[in-house]
PDB file of N, CA and C in Angstrom:
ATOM      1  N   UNK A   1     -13.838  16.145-102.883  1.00  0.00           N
ATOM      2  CA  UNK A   1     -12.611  16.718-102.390  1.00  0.00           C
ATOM      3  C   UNK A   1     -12.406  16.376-100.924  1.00  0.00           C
ATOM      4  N   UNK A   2     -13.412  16.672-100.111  1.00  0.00           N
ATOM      5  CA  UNK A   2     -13.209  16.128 -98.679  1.00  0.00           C
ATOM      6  C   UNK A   2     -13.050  14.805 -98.337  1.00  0.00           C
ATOM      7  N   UNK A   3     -13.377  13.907 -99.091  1.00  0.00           N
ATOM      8  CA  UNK A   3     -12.764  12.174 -99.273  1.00  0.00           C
ATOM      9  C   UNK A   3     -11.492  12.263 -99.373  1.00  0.00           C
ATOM     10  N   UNK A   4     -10.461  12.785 -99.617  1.00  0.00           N
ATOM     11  CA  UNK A   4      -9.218  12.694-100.364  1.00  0.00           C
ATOM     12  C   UNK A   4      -8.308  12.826 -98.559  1.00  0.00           C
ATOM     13  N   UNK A   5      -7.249  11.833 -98.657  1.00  0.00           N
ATOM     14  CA  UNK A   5      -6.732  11.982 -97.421  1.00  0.00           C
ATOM     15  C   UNK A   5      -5.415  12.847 -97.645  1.00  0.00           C
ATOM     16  N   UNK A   6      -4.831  13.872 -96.794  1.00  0.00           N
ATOM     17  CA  UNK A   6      -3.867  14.383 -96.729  1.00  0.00           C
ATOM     18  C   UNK A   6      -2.965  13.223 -97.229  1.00  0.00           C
ATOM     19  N   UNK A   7      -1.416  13.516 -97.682  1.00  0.00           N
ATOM     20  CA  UNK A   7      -0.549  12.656 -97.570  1.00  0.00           C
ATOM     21  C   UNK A   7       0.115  13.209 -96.719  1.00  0.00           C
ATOM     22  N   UNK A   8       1.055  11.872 -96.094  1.00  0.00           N
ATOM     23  CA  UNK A   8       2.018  12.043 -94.896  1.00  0.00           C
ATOM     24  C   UNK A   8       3.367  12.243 -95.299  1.00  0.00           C
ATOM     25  N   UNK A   9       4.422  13.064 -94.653  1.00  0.00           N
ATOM     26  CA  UNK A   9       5.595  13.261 -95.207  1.00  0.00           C
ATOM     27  C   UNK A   9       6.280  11.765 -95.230  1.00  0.00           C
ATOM     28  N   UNK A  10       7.302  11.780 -96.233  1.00  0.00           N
ATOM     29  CA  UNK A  10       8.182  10.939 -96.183  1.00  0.00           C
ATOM     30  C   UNK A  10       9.240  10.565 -95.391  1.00  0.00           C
ATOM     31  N   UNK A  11       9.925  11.846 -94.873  1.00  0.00           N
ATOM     32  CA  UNK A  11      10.801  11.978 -93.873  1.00  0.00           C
ATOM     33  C   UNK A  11      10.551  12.788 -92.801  1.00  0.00           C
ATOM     34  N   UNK A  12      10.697  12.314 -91.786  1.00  0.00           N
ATOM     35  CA  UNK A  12      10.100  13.054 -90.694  1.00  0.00           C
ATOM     36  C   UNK A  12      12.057  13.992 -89.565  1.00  0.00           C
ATOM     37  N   UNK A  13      11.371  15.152 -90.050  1.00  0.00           N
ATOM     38  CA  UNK A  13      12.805  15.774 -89.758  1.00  0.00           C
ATOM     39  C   UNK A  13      13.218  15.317 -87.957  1.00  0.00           C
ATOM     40  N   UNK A  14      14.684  14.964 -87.730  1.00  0.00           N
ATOM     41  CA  UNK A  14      14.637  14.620 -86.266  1.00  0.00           C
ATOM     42  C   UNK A  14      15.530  16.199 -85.838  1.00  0.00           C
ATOM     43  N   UNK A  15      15.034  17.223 -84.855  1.00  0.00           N
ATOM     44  CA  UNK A  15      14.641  18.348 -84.743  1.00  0.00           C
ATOM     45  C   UNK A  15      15.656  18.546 -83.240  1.00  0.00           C
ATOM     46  N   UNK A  16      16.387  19.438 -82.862  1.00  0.00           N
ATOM     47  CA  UNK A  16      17.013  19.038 -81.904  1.00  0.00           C
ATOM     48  C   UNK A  16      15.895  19.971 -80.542  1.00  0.00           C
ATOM     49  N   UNK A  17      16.110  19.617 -79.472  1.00  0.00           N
ATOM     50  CA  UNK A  17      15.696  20.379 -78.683  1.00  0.00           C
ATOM     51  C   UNK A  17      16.077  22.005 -78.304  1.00  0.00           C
ATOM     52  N   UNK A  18      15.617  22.938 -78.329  1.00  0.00           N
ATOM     53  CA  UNK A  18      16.310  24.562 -78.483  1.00  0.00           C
ATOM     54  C   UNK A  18      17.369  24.665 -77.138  1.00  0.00           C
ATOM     55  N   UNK A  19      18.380  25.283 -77.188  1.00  0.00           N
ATOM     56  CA  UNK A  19      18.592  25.524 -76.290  1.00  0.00           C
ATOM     57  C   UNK A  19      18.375  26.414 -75.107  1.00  0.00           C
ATOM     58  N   UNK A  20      17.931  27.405 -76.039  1.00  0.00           N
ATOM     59  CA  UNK A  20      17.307  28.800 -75.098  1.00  0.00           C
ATOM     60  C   UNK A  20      15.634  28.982 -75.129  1.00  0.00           C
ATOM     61  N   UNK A  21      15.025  29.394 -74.730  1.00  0.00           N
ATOM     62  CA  UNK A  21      13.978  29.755 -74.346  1.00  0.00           C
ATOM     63  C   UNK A  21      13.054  28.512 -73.623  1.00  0.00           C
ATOM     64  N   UNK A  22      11.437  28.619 -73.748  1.00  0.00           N
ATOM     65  CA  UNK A  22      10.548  27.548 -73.054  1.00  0.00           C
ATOM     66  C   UNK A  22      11.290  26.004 -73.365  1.00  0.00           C
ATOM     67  N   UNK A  23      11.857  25.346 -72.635  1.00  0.00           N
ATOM     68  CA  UNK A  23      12.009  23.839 -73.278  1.00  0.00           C
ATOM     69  C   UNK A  23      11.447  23.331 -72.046  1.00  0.00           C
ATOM     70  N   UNK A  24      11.411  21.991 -71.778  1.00  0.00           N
ATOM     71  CA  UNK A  24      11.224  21.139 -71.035  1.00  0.00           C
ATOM     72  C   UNK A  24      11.980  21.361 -70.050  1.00  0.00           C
ATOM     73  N   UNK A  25      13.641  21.279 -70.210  1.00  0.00           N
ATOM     74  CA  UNK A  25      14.931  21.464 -69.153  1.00  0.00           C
ATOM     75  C   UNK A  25      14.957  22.010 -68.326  1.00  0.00           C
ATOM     76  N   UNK A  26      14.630  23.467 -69.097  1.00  0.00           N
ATOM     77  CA  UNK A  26      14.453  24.960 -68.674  1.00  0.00           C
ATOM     78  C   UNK A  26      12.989  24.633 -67.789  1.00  0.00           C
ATOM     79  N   UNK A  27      12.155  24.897 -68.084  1.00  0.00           N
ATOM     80  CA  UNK A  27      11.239  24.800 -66.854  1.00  0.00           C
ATOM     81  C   UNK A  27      11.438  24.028 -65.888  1.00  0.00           C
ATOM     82  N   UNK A  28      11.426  22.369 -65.800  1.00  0.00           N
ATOM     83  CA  UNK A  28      11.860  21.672 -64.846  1.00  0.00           C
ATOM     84  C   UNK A  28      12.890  22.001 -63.529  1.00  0.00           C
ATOM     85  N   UNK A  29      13.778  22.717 -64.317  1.00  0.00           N
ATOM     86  CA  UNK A  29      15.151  23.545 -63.769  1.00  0.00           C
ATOM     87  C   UNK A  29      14.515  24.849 -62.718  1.00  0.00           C
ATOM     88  N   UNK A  30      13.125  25.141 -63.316  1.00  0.00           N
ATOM     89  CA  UNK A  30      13.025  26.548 -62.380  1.00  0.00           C
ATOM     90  C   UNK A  30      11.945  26.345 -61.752  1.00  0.00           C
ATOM     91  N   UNK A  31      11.044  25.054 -61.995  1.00  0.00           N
ATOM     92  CA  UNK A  31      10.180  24.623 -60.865  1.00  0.00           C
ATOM     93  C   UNK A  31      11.340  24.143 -59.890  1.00  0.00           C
ATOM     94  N   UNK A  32      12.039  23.303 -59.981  1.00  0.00           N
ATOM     95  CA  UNK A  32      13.141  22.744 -58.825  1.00  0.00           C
ATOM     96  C   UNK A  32      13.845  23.512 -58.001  1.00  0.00           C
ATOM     97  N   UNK A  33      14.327  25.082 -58.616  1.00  0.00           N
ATOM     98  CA  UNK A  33      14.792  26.223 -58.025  1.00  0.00           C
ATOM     99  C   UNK A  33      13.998  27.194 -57.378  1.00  0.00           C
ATOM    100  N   UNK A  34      12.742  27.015 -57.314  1.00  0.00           N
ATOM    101  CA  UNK A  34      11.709  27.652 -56.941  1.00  0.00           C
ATOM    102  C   UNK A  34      10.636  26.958 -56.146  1.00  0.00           C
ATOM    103  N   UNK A  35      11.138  25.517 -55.828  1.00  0.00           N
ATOM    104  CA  UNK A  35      10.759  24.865 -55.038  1.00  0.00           C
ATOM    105  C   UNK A  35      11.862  25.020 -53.582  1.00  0.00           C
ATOM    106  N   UNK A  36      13.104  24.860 -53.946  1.00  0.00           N
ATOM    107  CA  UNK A  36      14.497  25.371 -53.050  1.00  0.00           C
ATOM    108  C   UNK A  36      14.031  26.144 -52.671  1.00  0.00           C
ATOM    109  N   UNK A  37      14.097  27.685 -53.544  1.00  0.00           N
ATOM    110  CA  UNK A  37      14.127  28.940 -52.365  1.00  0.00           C
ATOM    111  C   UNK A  37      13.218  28.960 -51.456  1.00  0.00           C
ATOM    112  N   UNK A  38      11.441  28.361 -52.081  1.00  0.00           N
ATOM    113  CA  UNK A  38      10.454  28.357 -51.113  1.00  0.00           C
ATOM    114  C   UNK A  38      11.093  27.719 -49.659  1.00  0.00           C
ATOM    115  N   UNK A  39      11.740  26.274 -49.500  1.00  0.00           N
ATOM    116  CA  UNK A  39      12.107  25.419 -48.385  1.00  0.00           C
ATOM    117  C   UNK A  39      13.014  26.497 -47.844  1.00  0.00           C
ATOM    118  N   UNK A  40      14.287  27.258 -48.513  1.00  0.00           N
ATOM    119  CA  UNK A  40      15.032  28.034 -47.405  1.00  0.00           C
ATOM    120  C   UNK A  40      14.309  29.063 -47.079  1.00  0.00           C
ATOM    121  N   UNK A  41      13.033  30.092 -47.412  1.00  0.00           N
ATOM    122  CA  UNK A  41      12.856  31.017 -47.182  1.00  0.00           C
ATOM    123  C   UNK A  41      11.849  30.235 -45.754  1.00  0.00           C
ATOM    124  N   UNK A  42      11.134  29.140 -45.889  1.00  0.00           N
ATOM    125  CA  UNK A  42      10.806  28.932 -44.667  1.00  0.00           C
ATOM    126  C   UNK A  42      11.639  28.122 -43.288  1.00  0.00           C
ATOM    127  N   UNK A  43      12.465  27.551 -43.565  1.00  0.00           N
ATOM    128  CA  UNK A  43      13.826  27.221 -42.691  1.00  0.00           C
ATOM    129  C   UNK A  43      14.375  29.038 -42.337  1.00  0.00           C
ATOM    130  N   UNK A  44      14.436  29.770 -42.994  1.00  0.00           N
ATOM    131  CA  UNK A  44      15.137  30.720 -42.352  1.00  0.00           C
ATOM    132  C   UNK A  44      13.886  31.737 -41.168  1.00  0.00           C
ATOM    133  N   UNK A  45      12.702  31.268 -41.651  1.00  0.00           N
ATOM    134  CA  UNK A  45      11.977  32.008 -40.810  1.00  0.00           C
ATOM    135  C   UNK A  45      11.481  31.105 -39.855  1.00  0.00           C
ATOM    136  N   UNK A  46      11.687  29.967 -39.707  1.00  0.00           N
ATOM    137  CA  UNK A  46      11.368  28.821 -38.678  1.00  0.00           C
ATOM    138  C   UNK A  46      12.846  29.240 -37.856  1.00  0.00           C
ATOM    139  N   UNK A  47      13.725  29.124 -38.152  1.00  0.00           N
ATOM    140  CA  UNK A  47      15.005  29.233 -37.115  1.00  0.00           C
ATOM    141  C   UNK A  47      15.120  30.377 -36.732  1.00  0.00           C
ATOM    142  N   UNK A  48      15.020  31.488 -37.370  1.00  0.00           N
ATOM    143  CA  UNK A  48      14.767  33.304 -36.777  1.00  0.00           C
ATOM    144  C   UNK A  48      13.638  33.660 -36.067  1.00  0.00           C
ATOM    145  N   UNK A  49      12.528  33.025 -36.308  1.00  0.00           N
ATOM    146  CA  UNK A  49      11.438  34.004 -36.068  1.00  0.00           C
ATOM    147  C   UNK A  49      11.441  35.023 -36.717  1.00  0.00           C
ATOM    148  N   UNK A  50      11.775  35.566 -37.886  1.00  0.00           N
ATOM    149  CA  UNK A  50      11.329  36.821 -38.829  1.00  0.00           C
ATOM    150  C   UNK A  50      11.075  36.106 -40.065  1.00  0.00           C
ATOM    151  N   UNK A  51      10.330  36.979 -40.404  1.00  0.00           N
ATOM    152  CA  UNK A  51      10.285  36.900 -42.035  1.00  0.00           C
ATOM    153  C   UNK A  51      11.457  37.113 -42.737  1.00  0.00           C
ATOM    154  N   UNK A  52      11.137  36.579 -43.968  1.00  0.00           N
ATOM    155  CA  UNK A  52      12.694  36.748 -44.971  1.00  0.00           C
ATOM    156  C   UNK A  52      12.571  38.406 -45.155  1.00  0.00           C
ATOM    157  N   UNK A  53      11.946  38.880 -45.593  1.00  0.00           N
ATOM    158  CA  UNK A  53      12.371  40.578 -45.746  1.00  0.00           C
ATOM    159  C   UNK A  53      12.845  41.129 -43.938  1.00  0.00           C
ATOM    160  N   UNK A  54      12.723  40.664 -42.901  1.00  0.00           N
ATOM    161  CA  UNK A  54      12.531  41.286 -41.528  1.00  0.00           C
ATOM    162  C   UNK A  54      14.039  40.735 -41.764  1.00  0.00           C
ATOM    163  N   UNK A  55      14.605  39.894 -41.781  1.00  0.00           N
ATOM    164  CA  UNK A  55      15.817  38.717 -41.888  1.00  0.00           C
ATOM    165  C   UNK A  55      16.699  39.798 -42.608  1.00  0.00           C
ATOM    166  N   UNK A  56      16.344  40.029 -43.862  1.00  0.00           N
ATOM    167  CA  UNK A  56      17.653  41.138 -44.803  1.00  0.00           C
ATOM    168  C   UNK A  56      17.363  42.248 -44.281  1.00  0.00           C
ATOM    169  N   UNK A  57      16.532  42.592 -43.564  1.00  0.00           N
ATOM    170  CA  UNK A  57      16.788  43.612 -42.963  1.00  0.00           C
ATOM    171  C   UNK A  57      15.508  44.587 -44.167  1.00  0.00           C
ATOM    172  N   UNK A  58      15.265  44.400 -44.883  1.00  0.00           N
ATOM    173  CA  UNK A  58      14.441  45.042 -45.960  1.00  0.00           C
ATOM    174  C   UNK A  58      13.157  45.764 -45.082  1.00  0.00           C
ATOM    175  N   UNK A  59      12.525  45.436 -44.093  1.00  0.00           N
ATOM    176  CA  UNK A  59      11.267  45.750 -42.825  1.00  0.00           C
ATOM    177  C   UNK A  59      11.657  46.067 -41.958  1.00  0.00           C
TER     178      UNK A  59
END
């Protein structure tokens, strides 16, 4: 029985990418947006001298 090879499908379904949840898009999209805010949150504390919470006023 363990000699015997699986068979392979015949048609291999072409599957679309999801639109909502984990995809590729979607992450790429929120490493890139979360690479942004990091650069303005330190541009805004390089040109102020405060921190971003001291900045909104939040400290």
């Amino acid at each position: 029985m363990a000699d015997q090879q699986t068979p392979s499908p015949a048609v291999v379904p072409n599957l679309e990418e999801p639109k909502f949840g984990f995809n590729n898009y979607a992450e790429r999209l929120n490493g890139r947006a979360a690479m942004v805010g990091f650069v303005v949150a330190l541009a805004i504390e390089f040109s102020t001298g405060q921190g971003l919470l001291s900045w909104l006023g939040l400290l």
